[in-house]
Protein backbone atom coordinates (compact mmCIF):
# COMPACT_ATOMS: atom_id res chain seq x y z
CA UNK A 1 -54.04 64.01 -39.10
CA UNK A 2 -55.31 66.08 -35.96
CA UNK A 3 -56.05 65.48 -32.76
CA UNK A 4 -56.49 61.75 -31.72
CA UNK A 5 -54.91 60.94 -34.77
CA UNK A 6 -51.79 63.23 -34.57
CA UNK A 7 -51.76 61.50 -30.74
CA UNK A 8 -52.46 58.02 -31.69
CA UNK A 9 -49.44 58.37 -34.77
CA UNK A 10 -47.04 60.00 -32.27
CA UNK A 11 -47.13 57.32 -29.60
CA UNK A 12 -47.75 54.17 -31.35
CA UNK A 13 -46.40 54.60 -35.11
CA UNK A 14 -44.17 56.95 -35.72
CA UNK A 15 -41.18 55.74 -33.49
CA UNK A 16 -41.77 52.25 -34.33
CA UNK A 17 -41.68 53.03 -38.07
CA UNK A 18 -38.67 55.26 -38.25
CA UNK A 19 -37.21 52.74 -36.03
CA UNK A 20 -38.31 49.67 -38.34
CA UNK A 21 -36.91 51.24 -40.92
CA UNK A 22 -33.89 53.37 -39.98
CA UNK A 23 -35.13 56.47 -41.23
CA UNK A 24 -37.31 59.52 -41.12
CA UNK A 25 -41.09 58.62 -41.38
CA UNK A 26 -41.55 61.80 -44.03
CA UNK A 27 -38.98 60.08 -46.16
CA UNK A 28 -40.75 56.90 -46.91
CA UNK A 29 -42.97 56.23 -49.05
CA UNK A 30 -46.85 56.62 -48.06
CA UNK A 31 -47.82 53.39 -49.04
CA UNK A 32 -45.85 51.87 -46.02
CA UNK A 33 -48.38 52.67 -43.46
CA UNK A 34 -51.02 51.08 -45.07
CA UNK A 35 -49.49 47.59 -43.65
CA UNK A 36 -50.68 48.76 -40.47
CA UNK A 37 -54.41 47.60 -39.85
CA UNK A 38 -57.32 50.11 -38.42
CA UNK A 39 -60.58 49.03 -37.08
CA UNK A 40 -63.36 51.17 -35.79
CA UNK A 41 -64.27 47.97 -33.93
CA UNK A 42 -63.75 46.74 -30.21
CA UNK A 43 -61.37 43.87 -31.50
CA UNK A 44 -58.30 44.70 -30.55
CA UNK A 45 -56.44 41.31 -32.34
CA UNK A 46 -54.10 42.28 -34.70
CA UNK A 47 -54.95 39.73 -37.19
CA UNK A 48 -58.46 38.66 -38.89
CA UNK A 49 -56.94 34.93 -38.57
CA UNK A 50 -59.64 32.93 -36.65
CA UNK A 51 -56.60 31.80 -34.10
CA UNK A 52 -54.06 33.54 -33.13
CA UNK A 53 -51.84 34.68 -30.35
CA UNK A 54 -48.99 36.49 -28.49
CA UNK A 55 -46.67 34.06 -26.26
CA UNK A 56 -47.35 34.46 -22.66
CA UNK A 57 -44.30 35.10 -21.74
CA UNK A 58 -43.37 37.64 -24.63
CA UNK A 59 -41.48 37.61 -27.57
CA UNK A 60 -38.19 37.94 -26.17
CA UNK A 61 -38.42 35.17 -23.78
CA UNK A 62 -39.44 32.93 -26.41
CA UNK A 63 -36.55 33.67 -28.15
CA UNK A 64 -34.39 33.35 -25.32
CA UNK A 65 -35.71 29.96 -24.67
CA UNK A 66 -35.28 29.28 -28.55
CA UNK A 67 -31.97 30.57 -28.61
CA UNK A 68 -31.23 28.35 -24.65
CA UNK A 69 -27.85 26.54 -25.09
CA UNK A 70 -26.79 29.03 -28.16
CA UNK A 71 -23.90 31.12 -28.18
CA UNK A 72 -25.53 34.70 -28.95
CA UNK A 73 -22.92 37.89 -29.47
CA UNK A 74 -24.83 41.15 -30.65
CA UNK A 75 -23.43 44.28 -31.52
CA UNK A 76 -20.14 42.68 -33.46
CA UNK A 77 -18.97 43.60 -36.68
CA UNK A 78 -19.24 39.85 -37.86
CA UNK A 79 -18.12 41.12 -41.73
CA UNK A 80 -14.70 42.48 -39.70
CA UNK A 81 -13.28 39.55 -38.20
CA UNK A 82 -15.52 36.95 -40.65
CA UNK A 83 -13.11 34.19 -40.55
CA UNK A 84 -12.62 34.20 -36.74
CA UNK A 85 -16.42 33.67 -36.56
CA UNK A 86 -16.41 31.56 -38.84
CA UNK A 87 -14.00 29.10 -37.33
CA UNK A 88 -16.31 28.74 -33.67
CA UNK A 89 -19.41 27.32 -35.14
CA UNK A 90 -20.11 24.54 -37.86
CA UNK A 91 -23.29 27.37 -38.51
CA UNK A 92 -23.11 30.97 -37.64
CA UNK A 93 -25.99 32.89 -38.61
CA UNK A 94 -25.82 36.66 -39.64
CA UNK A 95 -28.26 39.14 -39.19
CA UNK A 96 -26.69 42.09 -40.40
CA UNK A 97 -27.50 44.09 -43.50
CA UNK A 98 -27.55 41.73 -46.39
CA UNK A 99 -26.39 44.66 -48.95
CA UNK A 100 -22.78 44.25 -46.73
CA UNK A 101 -22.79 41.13 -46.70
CA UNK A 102 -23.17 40.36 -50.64
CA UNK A 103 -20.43 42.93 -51.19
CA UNK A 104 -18.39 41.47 -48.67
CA UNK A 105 -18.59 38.15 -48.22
CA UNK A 106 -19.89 37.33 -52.08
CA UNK A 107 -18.08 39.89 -53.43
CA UNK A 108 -20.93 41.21 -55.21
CA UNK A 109 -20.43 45.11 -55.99
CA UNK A 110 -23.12 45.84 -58.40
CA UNK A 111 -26.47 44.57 -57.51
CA UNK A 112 -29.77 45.10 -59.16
CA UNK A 113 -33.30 44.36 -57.98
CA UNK A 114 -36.09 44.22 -60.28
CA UNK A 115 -39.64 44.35 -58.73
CA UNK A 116 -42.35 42.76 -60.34
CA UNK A 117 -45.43 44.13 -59.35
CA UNK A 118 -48.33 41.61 -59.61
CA UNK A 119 -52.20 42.83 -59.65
CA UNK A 120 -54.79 40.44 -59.06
């Protein structure tokens, strides 16, 4: 990569991979960045779907208006004080890192994931 590449990977991909997922871009695997769609066209959609869309308003106000009438706390250790939690809501809904969770909550210490790779 050079030039309007090197530019266009700097400002627009790199931070928002390593940020994705919580590590260096140079230590994933190369594959990853072909999710990411390039066109040498003027369409600028991100999609090839015949319809689609971006709310108006933004993402984060359409959660917020999803979310409207919700209690919502962020940056607790949920895991830590579990039970407390536990006892405010008849749901509480955790979006931490499931590989805690399992070990904690399920008390799952050994976990293995096969992949089965399907071609087509």
């Amino acid at each position: 990569m050079r030039n309007g590449w090197q530019f266009t990977y700097e400002k627009l991909v790199k931070g928002y991979t390593e940020k994705q997922w919580g590590r260096d871009c140079k230590e994933l695997p190369a594959f990853i960045i072909k999710r990411l769609p390039v066109r040498l066209t003027f369409d600028n959609n991100y999609f090839n779907a015949l319809y689609q869309g971006i709310p108006v308003s933004g993402y984060t106000k359409m959660v917020e208006n999803l979310l409207e009438g919700i209690e919502v706390r962020l940056n607790e250790d949920y895991l830590a004080k579990k039970q407390e939690y536990d006892q405010l809501a008849e749901k509480v809904v955790h979006t931490g890192a499931i590989d805690a969770f399992l070990i904690t909550v399920l008390e799952i210490w050994n976990i293995v994931l096969f992949v089965l790779r399907m071609k087509f």
